[in-house]
N, C-alpha and C. Protein backbone atom coordinates (compact mmCIF):
# COMPACT_ATOMS: atom_id res chain seq x y z
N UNK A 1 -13.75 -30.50 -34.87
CA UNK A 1 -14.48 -30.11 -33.69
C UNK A 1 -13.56 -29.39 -32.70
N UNK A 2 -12.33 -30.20 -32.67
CA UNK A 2 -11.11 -29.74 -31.62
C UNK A 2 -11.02 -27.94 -32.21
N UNK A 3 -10.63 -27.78 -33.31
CA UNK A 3 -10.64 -26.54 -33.94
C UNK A 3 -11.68 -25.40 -33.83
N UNK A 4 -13.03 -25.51 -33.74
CA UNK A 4 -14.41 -24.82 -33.59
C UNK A 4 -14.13 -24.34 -31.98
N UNK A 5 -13.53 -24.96 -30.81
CA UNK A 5 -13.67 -25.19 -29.50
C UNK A 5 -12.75 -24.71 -29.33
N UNK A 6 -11.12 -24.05 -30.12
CA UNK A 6 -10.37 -23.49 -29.86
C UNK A 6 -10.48 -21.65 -30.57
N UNK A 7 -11.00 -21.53 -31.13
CA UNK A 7 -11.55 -20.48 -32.22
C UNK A 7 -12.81 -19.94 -31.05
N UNK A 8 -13.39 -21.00 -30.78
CA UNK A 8 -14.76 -19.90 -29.58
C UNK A 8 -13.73 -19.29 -28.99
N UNK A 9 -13.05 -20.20 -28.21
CA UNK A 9 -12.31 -20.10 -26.39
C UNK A 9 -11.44 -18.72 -27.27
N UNK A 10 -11.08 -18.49 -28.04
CA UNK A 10 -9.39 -17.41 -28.42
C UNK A 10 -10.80 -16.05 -29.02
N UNK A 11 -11.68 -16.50 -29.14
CA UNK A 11 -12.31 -15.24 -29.44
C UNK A 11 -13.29 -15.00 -28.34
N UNK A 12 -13.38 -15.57 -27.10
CA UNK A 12 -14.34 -15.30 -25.96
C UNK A 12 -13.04 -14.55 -25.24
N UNK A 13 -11.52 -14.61 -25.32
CA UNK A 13 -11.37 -14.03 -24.94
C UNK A 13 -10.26 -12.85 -25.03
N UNK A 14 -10.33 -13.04 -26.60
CA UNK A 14 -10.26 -11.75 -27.17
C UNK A 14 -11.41 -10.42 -26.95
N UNK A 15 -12.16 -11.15 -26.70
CA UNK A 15 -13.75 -10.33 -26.31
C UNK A 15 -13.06 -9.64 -24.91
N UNK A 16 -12.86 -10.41 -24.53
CA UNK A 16 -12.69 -9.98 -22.53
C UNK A 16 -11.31 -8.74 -22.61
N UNK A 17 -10.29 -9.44 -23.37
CA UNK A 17 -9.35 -8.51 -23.25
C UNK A 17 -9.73 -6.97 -24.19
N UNK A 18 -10.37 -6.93 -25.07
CA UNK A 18 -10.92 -6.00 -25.91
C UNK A 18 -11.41 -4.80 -25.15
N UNK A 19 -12.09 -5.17 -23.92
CA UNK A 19 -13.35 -4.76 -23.89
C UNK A 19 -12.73 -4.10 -22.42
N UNK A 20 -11.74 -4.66 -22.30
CA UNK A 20 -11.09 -3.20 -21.04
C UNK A 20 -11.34 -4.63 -19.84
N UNK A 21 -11.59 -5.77 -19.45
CA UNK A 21 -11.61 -6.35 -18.43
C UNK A 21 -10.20 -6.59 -17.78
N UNK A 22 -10.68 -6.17 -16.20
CA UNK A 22 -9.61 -6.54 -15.46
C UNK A 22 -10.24 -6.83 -14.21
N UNK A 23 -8.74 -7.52 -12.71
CA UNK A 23 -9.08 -7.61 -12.02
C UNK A 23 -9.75 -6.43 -11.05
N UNK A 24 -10.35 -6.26 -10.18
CA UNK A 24 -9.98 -5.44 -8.99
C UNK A 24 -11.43 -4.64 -9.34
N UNK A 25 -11.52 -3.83 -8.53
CA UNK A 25 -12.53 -2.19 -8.50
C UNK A 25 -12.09 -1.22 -9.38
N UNK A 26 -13.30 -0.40 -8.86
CA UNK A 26 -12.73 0.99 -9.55
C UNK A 26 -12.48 2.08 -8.39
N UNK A 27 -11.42 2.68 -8.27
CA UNK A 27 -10.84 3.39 -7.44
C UNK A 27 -11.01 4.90 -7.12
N UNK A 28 -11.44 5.17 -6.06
CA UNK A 28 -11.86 6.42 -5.40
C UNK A 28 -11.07 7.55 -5.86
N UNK A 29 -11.22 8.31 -5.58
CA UNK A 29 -10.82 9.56 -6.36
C UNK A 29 -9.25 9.97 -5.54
N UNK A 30 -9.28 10.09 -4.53
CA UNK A 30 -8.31 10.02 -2.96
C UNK A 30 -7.13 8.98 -3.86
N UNK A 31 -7.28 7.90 -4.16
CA UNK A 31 -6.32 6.46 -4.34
C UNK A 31 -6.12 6.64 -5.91
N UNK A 32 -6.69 6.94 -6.83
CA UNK A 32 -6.90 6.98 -8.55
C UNK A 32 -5.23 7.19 -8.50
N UNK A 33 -4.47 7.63 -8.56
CA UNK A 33 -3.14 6.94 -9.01
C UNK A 33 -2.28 6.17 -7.67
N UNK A 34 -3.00 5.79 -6.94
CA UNK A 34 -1.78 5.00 -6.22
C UNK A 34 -2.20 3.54 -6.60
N UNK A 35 -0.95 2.75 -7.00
CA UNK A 35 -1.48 0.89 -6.94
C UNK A 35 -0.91 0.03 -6.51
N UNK A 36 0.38 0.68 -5.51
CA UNK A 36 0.58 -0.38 -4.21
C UNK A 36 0.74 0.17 -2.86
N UNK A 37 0.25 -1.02 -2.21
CA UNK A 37 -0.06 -0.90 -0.83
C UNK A 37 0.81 -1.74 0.13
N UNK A 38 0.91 -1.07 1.34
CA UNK A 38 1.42 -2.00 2.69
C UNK A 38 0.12 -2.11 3.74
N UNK A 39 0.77 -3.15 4.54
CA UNK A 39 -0.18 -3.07 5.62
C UNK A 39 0.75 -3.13 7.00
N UNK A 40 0.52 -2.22 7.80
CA UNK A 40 1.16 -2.56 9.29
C UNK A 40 0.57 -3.66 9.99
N UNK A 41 1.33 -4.35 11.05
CA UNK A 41 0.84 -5.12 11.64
C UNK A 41 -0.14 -3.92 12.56
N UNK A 42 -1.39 -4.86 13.13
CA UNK A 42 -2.46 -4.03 13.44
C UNK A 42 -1.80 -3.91 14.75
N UNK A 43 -2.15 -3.27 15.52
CA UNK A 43 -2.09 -3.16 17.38
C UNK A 43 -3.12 -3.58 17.69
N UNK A 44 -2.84 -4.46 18.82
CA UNK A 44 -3.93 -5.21 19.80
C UNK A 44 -4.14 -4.99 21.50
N UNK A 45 -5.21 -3.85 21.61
CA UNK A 45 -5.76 -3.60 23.02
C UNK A 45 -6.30 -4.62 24.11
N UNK A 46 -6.80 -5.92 23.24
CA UNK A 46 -7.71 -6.91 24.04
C UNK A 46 -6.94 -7.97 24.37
N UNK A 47 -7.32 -8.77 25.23
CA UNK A 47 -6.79 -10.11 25.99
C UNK A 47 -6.55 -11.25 25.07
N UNK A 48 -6.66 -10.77 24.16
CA UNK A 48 -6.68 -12.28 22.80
C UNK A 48 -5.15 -12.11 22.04
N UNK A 49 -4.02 -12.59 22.43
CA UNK A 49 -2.81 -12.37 21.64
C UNK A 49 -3.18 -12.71 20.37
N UNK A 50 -3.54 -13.14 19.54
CA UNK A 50 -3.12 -13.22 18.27
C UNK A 50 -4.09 -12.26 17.41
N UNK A 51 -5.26 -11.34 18.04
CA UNK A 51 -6.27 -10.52 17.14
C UNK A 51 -5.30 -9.91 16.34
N UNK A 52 -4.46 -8.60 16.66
CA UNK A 52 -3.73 -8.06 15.70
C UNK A 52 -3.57 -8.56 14.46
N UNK A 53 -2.43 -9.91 14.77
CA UNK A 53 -2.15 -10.37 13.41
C UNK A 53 -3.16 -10.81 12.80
N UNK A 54 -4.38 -11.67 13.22
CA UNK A 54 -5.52 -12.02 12.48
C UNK A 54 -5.75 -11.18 11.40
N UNK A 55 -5.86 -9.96 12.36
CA UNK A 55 -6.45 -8.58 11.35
C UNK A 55 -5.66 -8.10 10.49
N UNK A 56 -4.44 -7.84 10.42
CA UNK A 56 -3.35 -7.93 9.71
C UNK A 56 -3.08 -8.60 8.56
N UNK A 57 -3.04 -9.91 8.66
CA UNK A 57 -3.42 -11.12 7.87
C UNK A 57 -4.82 -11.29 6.50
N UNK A 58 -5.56 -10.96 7.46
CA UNK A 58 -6.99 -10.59 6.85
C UNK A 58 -7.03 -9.31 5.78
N UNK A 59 -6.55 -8.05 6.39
CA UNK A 59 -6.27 -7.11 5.57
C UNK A 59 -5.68 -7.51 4.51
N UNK A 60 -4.28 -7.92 4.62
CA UNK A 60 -3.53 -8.30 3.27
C UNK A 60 -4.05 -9.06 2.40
N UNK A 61 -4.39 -9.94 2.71
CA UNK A 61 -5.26 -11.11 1.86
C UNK A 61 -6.27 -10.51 1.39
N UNK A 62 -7.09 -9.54 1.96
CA UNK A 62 -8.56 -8.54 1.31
C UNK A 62 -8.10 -8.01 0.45
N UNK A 63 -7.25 -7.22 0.63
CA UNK A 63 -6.48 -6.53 -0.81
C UNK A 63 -5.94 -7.12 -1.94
N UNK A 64 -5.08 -7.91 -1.48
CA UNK A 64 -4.34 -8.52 -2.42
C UNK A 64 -5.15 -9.58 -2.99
N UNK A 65 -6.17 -9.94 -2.84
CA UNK A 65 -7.16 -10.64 -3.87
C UNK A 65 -8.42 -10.21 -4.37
N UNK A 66 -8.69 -8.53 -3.83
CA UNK A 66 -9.12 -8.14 -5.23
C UNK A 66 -8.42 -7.66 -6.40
N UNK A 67 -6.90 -7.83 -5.88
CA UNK A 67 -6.68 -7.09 -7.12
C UNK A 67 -6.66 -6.07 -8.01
N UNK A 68 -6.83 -4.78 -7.02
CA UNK A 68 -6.96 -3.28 -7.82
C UNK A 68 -5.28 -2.90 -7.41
N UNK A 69 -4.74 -3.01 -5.93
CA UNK A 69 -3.70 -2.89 -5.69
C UNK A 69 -3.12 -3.70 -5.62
N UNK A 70 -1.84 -3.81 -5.75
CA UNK A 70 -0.38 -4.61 -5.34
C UNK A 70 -0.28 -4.27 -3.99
N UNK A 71 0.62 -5.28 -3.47
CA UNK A 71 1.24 -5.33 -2.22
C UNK A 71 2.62 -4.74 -2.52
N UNK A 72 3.17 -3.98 -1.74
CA UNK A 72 4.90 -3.52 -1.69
C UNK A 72 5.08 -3.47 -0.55
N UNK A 73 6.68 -3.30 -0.81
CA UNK A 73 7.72 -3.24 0.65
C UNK A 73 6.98 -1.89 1.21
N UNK A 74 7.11 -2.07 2.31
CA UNK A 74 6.39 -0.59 3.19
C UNK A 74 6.99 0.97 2.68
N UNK A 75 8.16 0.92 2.62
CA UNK A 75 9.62 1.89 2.48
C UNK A 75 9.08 1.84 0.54
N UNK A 76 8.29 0.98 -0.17
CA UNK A 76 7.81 1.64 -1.84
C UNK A 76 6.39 1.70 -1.91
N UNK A 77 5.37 1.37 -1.09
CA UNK A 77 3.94 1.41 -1.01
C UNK A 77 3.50 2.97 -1.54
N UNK A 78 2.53 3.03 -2.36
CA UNK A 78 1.81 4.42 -2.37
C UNK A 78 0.92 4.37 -1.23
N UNK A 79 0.34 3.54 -0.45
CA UNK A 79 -0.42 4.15 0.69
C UNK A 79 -0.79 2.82 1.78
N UNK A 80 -0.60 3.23 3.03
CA UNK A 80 -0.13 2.17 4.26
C UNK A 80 -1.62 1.63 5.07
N UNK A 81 -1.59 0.88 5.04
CA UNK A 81 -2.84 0.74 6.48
C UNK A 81 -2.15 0.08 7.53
N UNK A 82 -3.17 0.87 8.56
CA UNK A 82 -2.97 0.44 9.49
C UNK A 82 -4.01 0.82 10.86
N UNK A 83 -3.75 0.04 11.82
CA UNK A 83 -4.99 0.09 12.66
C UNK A 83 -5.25 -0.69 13.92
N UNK A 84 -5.72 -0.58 14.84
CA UNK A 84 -5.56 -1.81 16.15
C UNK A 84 -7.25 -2.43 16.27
N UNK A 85 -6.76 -3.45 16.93
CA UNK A 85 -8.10 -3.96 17.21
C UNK A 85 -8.35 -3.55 18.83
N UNK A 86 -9.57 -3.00 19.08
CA UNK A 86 -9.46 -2.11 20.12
C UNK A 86 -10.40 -2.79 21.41
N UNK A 87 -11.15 -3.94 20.72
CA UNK A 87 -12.25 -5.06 21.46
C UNK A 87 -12.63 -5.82 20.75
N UNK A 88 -11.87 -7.26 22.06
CA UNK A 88 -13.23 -8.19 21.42
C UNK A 88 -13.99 -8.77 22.41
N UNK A 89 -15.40 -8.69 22.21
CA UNK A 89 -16.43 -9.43 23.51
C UNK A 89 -16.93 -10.56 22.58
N UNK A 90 -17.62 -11.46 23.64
CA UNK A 90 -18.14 -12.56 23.84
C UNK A 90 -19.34 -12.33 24.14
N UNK A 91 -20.42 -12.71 23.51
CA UNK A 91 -21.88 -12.28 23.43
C UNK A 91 -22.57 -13.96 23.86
N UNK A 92 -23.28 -13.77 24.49
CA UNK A 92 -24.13 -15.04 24.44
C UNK A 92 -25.35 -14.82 23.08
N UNK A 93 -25.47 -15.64 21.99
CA UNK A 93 -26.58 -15.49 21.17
C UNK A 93 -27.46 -16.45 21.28
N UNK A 94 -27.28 -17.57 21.96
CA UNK A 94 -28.33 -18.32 21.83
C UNK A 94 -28.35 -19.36 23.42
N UNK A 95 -29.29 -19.36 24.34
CA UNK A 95 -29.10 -20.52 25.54
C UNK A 95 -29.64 -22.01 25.29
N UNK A 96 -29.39 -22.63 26.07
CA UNK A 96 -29.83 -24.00 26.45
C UNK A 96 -31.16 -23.75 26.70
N UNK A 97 -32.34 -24.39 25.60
CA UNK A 97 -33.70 -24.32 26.21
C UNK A 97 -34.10 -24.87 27.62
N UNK A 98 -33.09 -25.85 28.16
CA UNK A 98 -33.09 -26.56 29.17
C UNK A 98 -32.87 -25.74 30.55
N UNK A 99 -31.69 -25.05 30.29
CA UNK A 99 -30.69 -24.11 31.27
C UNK A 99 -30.37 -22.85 30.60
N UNK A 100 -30.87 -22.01 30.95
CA UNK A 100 -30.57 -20.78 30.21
C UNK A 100 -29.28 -19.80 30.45
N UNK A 101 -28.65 -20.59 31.54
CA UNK A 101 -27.11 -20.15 32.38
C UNK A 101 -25.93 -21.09 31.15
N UNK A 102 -26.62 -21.63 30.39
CA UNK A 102 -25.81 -23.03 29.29
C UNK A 102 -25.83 -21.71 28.11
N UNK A 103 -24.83 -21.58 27.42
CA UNK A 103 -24.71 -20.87 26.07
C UNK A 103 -24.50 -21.85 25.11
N UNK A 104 -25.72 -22.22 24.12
CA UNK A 104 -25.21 -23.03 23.37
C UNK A 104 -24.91 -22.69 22.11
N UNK A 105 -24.58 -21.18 21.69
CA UNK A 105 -24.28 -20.26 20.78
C UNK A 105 -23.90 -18.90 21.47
N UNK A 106 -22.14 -18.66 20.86
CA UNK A 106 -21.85 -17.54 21.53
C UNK A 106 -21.07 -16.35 20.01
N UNK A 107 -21.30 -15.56 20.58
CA UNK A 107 -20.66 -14.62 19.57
C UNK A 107 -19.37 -13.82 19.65
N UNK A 108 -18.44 -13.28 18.93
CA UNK A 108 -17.23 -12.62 19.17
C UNK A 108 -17.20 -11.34 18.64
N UNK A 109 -17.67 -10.27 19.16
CA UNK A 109 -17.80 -9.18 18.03
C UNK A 109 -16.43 -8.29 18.51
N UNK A 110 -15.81 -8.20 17.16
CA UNK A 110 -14.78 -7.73 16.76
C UNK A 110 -14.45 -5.57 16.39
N UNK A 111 -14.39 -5.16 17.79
CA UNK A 111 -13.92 -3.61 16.75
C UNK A 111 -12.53 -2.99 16.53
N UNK A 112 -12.54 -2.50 15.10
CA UNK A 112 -11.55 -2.02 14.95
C UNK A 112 -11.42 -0.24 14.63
N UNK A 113 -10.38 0.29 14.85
CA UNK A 113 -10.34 1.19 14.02
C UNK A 113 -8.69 1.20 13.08
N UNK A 114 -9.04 2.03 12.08
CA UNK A 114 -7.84 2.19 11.11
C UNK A 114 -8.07 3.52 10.40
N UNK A 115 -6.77 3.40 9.29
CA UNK A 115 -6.29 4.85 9.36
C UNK A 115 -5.42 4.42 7.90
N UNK A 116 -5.90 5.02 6.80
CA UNK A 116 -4.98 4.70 5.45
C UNK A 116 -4.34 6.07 5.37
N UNK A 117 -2.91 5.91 4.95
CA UNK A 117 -2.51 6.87 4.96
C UNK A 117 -1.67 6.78 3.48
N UNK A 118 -0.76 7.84 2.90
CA UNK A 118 -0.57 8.21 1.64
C UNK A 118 1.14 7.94 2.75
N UNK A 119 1.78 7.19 2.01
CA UNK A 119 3.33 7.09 2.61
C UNK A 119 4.70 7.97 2.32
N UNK A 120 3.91 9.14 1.00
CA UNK A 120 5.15 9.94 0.39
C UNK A 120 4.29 11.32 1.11
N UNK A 121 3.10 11.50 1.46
CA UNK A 121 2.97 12.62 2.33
C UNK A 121 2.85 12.73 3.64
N UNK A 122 2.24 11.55 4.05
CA UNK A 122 1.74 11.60 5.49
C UNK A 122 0.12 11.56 5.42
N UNK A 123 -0.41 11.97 4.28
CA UNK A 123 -1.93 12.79 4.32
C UNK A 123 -2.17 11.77 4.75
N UNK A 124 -3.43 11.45 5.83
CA UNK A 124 -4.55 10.57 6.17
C UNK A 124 -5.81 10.57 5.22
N UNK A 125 -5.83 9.38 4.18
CA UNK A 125 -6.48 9.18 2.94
C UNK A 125 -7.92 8.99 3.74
N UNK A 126 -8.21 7.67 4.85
CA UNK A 126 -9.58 7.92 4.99
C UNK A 126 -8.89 6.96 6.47
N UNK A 127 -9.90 7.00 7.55
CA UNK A 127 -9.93 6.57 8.61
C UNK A 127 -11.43 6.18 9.38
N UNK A 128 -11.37 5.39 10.17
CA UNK A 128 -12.53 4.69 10.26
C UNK A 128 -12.59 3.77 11.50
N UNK A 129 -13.66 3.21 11.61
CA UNK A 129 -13.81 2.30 12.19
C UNK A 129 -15.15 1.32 12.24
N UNK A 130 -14.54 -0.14 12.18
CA UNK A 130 -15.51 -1.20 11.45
C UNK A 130 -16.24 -2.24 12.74
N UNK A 131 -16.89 -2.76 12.93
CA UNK A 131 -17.03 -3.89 13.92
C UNK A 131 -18.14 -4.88 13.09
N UNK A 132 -17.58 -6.29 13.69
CA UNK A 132 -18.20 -7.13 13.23
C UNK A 132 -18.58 -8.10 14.53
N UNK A 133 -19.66 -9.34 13.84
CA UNK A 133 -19.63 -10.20 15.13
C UNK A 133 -19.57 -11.25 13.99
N UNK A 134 -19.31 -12.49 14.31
CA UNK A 134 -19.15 -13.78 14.40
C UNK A 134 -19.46 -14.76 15.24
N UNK A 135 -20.98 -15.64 14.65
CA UNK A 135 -21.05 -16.66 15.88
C UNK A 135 -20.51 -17.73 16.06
N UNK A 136 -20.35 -18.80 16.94
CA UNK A 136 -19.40 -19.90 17.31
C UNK A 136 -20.40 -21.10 18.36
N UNK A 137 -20.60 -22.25 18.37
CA UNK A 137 -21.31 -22.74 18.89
C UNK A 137 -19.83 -23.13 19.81
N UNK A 138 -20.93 -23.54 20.96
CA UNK A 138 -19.79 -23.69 22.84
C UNK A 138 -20.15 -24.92 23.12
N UNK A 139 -19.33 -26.11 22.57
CA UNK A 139 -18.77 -27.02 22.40
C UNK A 139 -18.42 -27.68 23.44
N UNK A 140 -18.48 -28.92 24.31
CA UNK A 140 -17.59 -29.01 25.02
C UNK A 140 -16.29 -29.59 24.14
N UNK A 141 -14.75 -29.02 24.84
CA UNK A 141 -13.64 -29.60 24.37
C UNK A 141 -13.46 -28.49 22.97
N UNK A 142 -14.36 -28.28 22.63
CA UNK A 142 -13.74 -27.11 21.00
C UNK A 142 -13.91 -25.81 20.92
N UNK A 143 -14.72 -24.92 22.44
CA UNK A 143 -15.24 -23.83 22.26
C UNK A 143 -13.95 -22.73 22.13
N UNK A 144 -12.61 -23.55 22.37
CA UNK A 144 -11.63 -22.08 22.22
C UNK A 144 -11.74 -21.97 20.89
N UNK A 145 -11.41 -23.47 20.35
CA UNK A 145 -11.13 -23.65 18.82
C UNK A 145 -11.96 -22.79 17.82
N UNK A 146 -13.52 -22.82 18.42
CA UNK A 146 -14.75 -22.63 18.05
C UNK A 146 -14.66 -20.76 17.82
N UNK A 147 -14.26 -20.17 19.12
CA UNK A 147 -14.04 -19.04 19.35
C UNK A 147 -13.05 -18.97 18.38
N UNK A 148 -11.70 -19.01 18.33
CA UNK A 148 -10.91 -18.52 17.30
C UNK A 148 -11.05 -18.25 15.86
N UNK A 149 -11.84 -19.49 15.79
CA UNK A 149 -12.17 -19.71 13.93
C UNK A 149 -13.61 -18.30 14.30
N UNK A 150 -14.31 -17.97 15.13
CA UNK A 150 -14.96 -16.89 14.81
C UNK A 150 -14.58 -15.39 14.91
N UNK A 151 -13.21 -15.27 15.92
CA UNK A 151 -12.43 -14.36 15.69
C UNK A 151 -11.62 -13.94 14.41
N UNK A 152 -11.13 -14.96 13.64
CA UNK A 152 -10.65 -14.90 12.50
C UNK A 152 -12.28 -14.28 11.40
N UNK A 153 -13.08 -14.92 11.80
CA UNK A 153 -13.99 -14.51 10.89
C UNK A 153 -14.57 -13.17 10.57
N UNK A 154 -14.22 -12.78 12.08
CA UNK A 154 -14.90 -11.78 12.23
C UNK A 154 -13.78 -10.20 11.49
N UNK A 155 -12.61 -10.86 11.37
CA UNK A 155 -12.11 -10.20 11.09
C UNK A 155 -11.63 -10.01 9.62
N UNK A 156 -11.94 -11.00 9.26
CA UNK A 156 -11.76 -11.18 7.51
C UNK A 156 -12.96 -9.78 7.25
N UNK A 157 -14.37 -10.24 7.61
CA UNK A 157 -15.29 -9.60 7.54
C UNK A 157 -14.97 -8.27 7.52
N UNK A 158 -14.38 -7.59 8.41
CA UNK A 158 -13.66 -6.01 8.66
C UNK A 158 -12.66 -6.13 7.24
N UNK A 159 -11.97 -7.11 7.41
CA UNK A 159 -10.73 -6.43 6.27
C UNK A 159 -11.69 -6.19 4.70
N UNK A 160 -12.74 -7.45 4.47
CA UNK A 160 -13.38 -6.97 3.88
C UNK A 160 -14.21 -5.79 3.58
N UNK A 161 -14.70 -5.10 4.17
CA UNK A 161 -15.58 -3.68 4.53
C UNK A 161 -14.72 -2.85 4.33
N UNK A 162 -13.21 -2.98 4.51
CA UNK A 162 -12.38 -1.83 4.40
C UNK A 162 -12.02 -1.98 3.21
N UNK A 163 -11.55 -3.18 2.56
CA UNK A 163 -11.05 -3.15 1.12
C UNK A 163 -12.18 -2.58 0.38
N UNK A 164 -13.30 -2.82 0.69
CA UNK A 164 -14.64 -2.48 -0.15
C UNK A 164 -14.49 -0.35 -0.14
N UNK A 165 -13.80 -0.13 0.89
CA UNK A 165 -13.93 1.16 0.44
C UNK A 165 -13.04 1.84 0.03
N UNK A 166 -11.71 1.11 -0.01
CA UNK A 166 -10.59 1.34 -0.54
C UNK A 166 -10.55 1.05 -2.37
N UNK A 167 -11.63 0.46 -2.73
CA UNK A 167 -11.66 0.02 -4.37
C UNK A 167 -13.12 0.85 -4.90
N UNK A 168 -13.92 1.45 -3.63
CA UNK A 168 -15.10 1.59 -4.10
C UNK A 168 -15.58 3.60 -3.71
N UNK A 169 -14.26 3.77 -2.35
CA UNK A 169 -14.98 5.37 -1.97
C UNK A 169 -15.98 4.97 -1.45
């Protein structure tokens, strides 16, 4: 039985390797031979010290787990991102049926812009700009906490949207 269960598993994935599977996307016409990347730390316009790196953070991790590109040292990357976060507001989405001056759901919408660039020419591959929101319930005692974890969210969300067009055109 042990034998039948090792014979599927080595030919399910002989199947997979056969058949051309890999990680990642398929790559835009602009990127089709580049397959590693840097990311700059982002620049941050708004009152929130840590957005930049969030976004920064977020980027790298977007990329580097789909898996079409590698990460490299900046100084060997085929092509750089980079980008600032240029606002973030605080939205009221939902009040106190009681008190409508009470936010008992608030939102963080996040914009960015960025700018991929090719690191052995200079060319500007594609440039853009993404915004997201993220809601956060207003807590007493947790609403910074509350806010941050939706700032982070909001920004995964962006790094996502950008990796999506960096694997997809």
């Amino acid at each position: 039985m042990k034998s039948v269960r090792t014979l599927i598993t080595s030919l399910a994935a002989l199947a997979l390797v056969s058949c051309g599977y890999h990680l990642g996307g398929i790559k835009p016409a602009e990127l089709k031979d580049m397959n590693t990347f840097a990311v700059d730390v982002f620049d941050n316009e708004t009152v929130y010290p840590n957005a930049g790196m969030l976004m920064t953070t977020a980027m790298a991790n977007s990329l580097q787990s789909d898996g079409t590109y590698r990460m490299a040292p900046r100084n060997e990357a085929d092509f750089i991102v980079e980008g600032c976060v240029k606002r973030v507001q605080r939205e009221t989405v939902l009040t106190d049926s009681e008190d409508t001056y009470i936010s008992k759901e608030l939102g963080a919408r996040v914009y960015v812009v960025y700018k991929v660039t090719n690191r052995k020419t200079g060319e500007v591959i594609f440039s853009g700009e993404e915004e997201e929101m993220a809601n956060f319930f207003n807590q007493i005692g947790s609403s910074q906490s509350a806010q941050e974890a939706a700032l982070s969210y909001a920004t995964r969300k962006i790094a996502d949207d950008i990796t999506l067009i960096l694997i997809a055109g």
